[in-house]
Protein backbone atom coordinates (compact mmCIF):
# COMPACT_ATOMS: atom_id res chain seq x y z
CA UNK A 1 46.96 -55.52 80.55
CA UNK A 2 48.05 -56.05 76.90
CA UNK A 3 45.45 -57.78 74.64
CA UNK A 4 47.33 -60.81 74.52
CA UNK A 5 46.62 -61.11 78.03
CA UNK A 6 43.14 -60.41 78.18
CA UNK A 7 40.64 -63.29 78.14
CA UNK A 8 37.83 -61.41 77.38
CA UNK A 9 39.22 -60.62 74.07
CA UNK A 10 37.18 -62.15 70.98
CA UNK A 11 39.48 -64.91 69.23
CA UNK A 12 39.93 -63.27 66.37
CA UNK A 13 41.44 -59.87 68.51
CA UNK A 14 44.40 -61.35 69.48
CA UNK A 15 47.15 -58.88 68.75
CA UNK A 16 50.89 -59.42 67.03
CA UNK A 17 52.51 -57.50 64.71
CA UNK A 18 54.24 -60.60 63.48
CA UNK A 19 51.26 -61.98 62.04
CA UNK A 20 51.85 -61.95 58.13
CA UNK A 21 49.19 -63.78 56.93
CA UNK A 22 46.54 -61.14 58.04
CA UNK A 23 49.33 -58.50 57.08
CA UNK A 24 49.73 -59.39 53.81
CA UNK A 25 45.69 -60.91 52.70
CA UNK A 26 44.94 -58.58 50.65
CA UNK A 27 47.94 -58.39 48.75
CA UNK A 28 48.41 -61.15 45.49
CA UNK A 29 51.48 -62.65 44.76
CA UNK A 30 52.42 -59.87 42.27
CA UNK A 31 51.50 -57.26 44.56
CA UNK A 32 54.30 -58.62 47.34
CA UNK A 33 57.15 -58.94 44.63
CA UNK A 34 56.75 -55.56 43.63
CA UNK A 35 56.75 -54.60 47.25
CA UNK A 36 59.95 -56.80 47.57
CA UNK A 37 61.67 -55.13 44.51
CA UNK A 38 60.28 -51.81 45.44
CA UNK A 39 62.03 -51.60 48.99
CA UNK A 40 65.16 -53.49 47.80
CA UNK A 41 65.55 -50.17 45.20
CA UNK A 42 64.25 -47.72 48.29
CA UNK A 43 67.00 -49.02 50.78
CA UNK A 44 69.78 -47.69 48.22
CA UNK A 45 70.57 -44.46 49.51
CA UNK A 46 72.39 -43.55 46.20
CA UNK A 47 69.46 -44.44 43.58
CA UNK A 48 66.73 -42.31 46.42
CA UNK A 49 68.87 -39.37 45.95
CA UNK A 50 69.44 -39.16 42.46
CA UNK A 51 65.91 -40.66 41.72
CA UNK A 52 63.93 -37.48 41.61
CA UNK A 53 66.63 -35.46 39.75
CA UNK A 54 66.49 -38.10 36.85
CA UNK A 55 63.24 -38.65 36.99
CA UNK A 56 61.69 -34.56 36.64
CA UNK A 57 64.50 -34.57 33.82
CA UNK A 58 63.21 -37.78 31.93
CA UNK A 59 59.26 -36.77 32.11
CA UNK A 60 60.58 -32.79 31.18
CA UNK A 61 62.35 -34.01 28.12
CA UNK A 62 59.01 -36.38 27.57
CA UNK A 63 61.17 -40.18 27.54
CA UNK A 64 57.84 -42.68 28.65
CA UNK A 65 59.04 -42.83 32.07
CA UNK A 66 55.46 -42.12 33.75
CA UNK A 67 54.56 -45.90 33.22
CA UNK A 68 57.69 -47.14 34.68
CA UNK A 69 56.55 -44.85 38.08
CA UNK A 70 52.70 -45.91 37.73
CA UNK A 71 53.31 -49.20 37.81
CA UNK A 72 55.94 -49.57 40.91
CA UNK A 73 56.46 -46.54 43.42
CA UNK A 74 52.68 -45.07 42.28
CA UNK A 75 51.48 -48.54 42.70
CA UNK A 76 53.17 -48.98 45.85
CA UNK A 77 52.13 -45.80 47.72
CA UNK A 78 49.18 -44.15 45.46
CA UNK A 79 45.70 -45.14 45.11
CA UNK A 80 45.28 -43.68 41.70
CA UNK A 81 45.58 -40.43 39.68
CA UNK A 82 41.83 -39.82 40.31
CA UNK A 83 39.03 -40.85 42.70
CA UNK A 84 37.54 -43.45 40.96
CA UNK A 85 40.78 -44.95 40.30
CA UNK A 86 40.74 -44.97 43.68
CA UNK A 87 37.88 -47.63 43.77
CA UNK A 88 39.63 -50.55 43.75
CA UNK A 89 42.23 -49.84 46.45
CA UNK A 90 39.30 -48.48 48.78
CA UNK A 91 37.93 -51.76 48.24
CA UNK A 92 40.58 -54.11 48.90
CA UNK A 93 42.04 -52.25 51.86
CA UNK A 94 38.48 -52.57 53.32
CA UNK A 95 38.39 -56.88 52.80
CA UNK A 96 40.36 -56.49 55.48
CA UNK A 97 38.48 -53.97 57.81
CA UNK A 98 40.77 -50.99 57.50
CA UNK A 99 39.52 -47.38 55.95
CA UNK A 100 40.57 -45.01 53.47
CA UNK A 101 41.18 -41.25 54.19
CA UNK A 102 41.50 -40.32 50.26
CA UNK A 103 44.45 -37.86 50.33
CA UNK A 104 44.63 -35.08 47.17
CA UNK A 105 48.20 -34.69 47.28
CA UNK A 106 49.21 -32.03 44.69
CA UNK A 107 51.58 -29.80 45.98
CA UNK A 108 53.47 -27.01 45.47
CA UNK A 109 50.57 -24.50 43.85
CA UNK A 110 50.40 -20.84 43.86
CA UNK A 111 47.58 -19.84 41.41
CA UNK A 112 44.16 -18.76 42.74
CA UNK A 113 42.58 -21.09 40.29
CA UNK A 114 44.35 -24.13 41.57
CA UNK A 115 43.20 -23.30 45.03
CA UNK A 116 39.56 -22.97 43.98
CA UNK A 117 40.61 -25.81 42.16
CA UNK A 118 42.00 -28.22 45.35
CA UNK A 119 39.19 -26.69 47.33
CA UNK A 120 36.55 -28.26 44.99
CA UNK A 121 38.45 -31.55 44.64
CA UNK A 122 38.33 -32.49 48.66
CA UNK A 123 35.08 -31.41 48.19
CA UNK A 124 34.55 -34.29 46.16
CA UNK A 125 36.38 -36.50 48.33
CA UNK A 126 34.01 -35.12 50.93
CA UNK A 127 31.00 -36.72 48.54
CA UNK A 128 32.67 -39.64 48.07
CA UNK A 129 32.80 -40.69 51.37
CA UNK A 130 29.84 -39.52 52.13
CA UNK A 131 26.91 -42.96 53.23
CA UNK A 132 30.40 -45.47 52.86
CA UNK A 133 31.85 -46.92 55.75
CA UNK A 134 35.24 -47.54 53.77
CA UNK A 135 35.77 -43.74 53.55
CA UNK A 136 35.33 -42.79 57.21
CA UNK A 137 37.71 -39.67 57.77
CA UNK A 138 38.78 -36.85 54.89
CA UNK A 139 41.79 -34.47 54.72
CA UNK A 140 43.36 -31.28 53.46
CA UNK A 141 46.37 -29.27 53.78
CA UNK A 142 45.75 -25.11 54.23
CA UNK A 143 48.71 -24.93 51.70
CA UNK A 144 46.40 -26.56 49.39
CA UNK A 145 43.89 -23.86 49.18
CA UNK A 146 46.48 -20.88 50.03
CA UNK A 147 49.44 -19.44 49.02
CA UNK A 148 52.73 -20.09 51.66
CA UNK A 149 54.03 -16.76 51.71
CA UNK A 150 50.89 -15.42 53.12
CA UNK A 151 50.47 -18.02 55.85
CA UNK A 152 54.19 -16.81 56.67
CA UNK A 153 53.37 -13.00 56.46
CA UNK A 154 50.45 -13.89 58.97
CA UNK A 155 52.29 -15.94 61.31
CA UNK A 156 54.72 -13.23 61.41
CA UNK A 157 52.09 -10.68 62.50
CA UNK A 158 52.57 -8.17 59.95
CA UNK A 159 49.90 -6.11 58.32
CA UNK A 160 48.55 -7.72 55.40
CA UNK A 161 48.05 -4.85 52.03
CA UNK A 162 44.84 -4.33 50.92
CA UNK A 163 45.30 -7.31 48.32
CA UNK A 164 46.89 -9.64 50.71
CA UNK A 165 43.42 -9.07 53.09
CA UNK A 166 41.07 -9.93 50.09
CA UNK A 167 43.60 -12.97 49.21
CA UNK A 168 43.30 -14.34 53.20
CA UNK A 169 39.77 -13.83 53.14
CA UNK A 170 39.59 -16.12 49.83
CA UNK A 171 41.51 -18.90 51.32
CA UNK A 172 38.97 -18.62 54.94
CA UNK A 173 36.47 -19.04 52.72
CA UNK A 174 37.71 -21.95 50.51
CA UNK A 175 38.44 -23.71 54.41
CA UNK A 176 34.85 -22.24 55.69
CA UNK A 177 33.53 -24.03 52.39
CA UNK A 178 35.34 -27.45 52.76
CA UNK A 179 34.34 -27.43 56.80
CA UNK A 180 30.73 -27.09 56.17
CA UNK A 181 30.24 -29.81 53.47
CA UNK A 182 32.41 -31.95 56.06
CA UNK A 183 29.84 -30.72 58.61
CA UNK A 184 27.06 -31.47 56.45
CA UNK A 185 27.97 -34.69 55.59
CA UNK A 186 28.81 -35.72 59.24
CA UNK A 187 31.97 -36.56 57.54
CA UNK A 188 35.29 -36.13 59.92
CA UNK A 189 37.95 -33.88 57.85
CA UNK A 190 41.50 -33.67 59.42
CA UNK A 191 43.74 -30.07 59.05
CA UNK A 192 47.37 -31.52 57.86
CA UNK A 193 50.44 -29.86 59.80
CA UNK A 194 52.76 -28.20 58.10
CA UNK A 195 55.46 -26.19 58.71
CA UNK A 196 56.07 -24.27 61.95
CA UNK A 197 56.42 -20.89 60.33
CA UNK A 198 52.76 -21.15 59.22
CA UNK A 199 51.20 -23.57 62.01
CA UNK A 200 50.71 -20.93 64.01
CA UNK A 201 47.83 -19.54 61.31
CA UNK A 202 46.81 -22.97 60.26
CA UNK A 203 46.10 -23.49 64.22
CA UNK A 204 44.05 -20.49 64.72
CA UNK A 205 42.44 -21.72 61.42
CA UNK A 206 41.35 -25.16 62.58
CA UNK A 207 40.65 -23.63 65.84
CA UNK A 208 37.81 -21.69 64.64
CA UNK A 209 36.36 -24.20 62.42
CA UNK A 210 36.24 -26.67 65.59
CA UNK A 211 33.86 -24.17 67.48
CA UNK A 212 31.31 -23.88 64.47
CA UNK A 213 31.84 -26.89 63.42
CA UNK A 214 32.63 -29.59 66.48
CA UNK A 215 29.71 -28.40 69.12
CA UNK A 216 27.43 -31.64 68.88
CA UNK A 217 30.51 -34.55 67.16
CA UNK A 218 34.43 -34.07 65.68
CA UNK A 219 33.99 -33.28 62.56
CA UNK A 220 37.12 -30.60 62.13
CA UNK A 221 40.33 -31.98 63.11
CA UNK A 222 43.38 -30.10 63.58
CA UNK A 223 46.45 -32.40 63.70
CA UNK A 224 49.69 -32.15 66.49
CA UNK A 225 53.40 -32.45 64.89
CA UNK A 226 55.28 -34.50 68.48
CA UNK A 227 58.56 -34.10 67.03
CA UNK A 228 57.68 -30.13 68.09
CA UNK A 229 58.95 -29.12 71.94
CA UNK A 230 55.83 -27.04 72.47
CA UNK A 231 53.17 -29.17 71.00
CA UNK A 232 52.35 -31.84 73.93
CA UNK A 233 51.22 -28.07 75.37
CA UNK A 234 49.74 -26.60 73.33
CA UNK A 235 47.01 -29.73 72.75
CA UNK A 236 46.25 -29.12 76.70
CA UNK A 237 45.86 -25.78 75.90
CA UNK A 238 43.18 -26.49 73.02
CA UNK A 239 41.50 -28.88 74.89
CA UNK A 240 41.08 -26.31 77.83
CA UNK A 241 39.97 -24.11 75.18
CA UNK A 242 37.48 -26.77 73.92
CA UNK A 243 36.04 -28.13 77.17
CA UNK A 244 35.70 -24.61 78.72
CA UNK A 245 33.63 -23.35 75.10
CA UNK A 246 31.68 -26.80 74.85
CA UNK A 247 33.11 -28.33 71.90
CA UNK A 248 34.46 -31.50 71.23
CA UNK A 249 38.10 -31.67 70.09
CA UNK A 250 39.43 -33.40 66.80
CA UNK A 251 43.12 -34.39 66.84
CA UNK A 252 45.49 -36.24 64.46
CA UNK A 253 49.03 -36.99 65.90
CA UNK A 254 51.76 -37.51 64.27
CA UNK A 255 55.43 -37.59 65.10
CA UNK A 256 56.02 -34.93 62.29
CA UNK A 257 57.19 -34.40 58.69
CA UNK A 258 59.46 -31.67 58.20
CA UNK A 259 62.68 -32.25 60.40
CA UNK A 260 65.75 -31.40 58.54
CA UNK A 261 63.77 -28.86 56.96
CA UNK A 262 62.96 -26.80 60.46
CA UNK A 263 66.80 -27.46 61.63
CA UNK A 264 68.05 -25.91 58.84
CA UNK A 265 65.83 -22.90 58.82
CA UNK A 266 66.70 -22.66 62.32
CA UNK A 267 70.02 -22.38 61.83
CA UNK A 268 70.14 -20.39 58.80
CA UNK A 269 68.14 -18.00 60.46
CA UNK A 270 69.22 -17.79 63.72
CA UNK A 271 66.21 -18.71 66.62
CA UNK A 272 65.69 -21.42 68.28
CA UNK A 273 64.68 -24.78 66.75
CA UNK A 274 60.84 -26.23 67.57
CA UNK A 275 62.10 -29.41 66.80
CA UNK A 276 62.89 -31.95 70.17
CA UNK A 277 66.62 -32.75 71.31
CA UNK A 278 66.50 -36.24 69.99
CA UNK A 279 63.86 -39.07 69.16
CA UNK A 280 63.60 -40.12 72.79
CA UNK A 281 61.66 -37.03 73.72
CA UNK A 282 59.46 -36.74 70.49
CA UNK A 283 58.87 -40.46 71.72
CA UNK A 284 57.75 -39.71 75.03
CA UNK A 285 55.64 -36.40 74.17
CA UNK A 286 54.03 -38.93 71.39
CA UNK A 287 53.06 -41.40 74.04
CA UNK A 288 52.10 -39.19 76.73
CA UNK A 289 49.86 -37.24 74.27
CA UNK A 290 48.26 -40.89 73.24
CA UNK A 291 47.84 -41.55 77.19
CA UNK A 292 46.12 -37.51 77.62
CA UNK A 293 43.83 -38.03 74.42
CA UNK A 294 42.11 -41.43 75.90
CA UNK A 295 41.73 -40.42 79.11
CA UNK A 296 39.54 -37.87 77.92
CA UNK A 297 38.24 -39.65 75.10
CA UNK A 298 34.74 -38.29 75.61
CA UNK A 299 35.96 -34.76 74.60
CA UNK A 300 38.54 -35.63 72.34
CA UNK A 301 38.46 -37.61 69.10
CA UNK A 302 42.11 -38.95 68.45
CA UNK A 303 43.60 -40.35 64.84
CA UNK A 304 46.68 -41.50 65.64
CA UNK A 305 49.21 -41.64 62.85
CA UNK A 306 52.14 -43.55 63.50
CA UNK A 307 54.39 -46.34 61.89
CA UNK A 308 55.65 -47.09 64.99
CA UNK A 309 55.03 -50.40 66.71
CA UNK A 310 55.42 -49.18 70.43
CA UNK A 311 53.55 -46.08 70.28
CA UNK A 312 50.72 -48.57 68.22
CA UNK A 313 51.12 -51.33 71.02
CA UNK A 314 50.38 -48.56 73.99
CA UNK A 315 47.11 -46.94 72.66
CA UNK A 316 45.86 -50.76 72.26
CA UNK A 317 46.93 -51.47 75.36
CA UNK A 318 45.42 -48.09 76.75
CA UNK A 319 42.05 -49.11 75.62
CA UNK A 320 41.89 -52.29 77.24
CA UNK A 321 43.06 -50.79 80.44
CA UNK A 322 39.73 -48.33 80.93
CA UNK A 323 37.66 -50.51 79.02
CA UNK A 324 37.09 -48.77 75.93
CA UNK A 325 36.00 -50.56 73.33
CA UNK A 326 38.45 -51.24 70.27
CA UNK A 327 36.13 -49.57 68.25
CA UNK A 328 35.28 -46.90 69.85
CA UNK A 329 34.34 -43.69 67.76
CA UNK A 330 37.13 -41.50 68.60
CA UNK A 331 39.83 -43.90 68.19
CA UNK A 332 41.66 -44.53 65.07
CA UNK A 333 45.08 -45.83 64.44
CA UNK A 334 46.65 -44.57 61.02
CA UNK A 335 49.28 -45.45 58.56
CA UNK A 336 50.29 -44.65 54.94
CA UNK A 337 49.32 -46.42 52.39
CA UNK A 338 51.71 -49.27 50.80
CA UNK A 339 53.62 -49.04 54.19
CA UNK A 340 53.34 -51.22 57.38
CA UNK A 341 50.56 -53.33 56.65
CA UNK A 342 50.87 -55.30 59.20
CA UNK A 343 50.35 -52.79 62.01
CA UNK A 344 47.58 -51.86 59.49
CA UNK A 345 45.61 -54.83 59.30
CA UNK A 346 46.69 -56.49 62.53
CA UNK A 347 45.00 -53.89 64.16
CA UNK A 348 41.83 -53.73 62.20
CA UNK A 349 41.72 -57.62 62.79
CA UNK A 350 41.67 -57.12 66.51
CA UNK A 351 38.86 -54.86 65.86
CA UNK A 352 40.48 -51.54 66.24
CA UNK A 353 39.45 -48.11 64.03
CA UNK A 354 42.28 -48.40 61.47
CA UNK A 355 42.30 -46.03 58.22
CA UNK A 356 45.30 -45.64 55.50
CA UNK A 357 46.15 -42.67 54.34
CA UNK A 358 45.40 -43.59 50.19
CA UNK A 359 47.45 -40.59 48.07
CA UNK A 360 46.21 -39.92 44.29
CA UNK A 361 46.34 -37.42 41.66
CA UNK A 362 47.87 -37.15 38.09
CA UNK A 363 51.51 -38.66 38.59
CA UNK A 364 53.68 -35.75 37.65
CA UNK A 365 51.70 -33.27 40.44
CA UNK A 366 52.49 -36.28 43.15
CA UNK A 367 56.21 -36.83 42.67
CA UNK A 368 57.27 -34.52 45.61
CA UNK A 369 55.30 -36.78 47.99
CA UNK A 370 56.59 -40.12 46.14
CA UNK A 371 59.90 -39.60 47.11
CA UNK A 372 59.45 -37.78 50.14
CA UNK A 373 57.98 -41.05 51.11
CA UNK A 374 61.16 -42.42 49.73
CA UNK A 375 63.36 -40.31 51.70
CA UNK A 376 61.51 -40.99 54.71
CA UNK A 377 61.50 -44.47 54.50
CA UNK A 378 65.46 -44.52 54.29
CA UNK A 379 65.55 -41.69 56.80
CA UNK A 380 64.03 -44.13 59.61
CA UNK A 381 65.81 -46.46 60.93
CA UNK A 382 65.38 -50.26 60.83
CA UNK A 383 61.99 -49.45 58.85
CA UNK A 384 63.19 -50.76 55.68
CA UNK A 385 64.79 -53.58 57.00
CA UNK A 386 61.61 -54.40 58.87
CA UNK A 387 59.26 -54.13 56.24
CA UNK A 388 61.34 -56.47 53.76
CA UNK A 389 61.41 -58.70 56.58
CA UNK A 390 58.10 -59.05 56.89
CA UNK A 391 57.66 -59.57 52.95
CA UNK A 392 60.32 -62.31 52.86
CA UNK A 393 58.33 -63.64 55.53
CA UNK A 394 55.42 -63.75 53.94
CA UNK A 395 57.41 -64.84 50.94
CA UNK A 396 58.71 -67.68 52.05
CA UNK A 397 54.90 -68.79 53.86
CA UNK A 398 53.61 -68.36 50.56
CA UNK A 399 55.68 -70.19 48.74
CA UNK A 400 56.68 -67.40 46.12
């Protein structure tokens, strides 16, 4: 039974994704014309490709380009270039019931002092959530707080040197260190994926942190990339793990992140791609994985990121079906921040567990996500054209 059809649903819980007047609330007039603008610019192919290439050369050569970016595609997708810029996005993306997971997103680091670094600002992300509601979940990527090429070396097996051991056992204890304020807090932090010639480690990783950490609530969260062949799997595998050593499992799924990256890897290198045939079966393993998670939603504690409407429709729809409530602890629906709002707050209006994903850091250190984001957007199909519908829409209700 979809909500629409049940009568025991509260008024304000009935569910459409067509709804732009709860989409849209918290956004002023201003805010949707820059949206408008914004996505009319992302939808050219031409200016998303050549965008980052002008752009590192304009800030390298020092032309006042970093205002241009903080006011539109920062605006649009960023919270802020610190935490208490934040503030004021936590705040109005919680008018309208939805969280913030406050997302560090510097990338790209290989300096020991960065890593202590990153390690000390989720930290602080950690404290800022910590006693408000509008923070409920936390996040980190392994990459964040340790250098790539020895996640590879380990996934590969091979014996670390001396100096490589000391180096791992730094970054354990930067994770062992983030874990245990999360723990201490009773705040939920989620592992990001990454890619698959290092998930291996990063598994094993969150793994470990979920039996210290996850024996009475989920706290650690270790987060399943569907657009992988072998990862529908290897989450039954975990949660046979999880059941069978009495701990409760955290899981984040997401369709995945990396694609043309893994195919070409593949290819250049010569195995066999973890990346699914086509869309239909990342599609599928994303559903069934939503259908596993609830129906053992006493063990497991889902976040489910996902722009897509279906996949959002079915986990609703899965709740009302065995009766869990819509705002049930471990149950969250999750979306990027400047992007389908009204999933978003549609959701959260129907009194589901919805949180954004709310990027920030200095603007220079957060390009590579910017336009990944970019990419991305053109990279999906009708998702442009779908979210400047919706603005129009609104648009046009508005009057502006």
């Amino acid at each position: 039974m979809s909500v629409e059809q049940n009568p025991s649903a509260p008024a304000k819980g009935r569910l459409s994704f067509e709804n732009t007047e709860i989409a849209f609330k918290h956004a002023s007039n201003a805010d949707l014309n820059r949206a408008y603008w914004l996505f009319k610019a992302i939808n050219n192919n031409f200016l998303v490709k050549i965008g980052p290439g002008m752009t590192n050369f304009a800030m390298n050569i020092g032309l006042p380009i970093k205002g241009i970016i903080k006011a539109t595609i920062f605006k649009q997708f960023c919270g802020g270039e610190t935490i208490a810029e934040c503030d004021a996005t936590i705040k109005n993306l919680y008018t309208g019931g939805v969280g913030t997971i406050l997302d560090y997103s510097v990338e790209g680091e290989e300096d020991e002092k960065v890593f202590d670094d990153t390690r000390d600002e989720i930290i602080r992300t950690i404290e800022r959530a910590t006693g408000d509601p509008a923070i409920p979940i936390t996040v980190f990527k392994i990459t964040g707080v340790g250098r790539l090429g020895l996640l590879e070396k380990l996934d590969t097996g091979e014996t670390l040197t001396e100096t490589e051991e000391q180096e791992w056992q730094k970054v354990q204890a930067r994770v062992q260190a983030i874990c245990y304020k999360a723990y201490q807090a009773g705040i939920p932090v989620m592992i990001d994926a990454e890619e698959s010639w290092i998930q291996l480690t990063i598994d094993r990783l969150a793994l470990s942190m979920m039996r210290r950490y996850n024996k009475d609530k989920a706290i650690i969260f270790n987060t399943y990339q569907l657009y992988r062949h072998d990862k529908l799997a290897s989450l039954k595998v975990d949660f046979d793990v999880a059941r069978t050593e009495e701990f409760f499992l955290g899981v984040k799924i997401v369709r995945g992140a990396y694609m043309e990256k893994e195919r070409k890897r593949a290819a250049e290198m010569g195995y066999e791609s973890p990346i699914q045939p086509d869309k239909a079966s990342a599609d599928r393993d994303y559903d069934e994985s939503l259908r596993f998670c609830v129906q053992h939603v006493d063990r497991i504690a889902t976040v489910a990121g996902t722009h897509n409407e279906a996949s959002c429709r079915l986990l609703a729809d899965l709740l009302n079906q065995l009766h869990i409530p819509h705002n049930h602890p471990h149950v969250y629906f999750s979306q990027l921040l400047g992007m389908s709002d009204n999933l978003s707050f549609n959701l959260a209006n129907a009194g589901y567990n919805v949180v954004k994903y709310v990027p920030y850091g200095p603007v220079k250190a957060v390009m590579p996500y910017l336009f990944r984001r970019a990419n991305e957007n053109t990279a999906i199909a009708g998702q442009m054209s779908r979210e400047l519908n919706l603005i129009i829409k609104e648009k046009k209700r508005r009057g502006v």
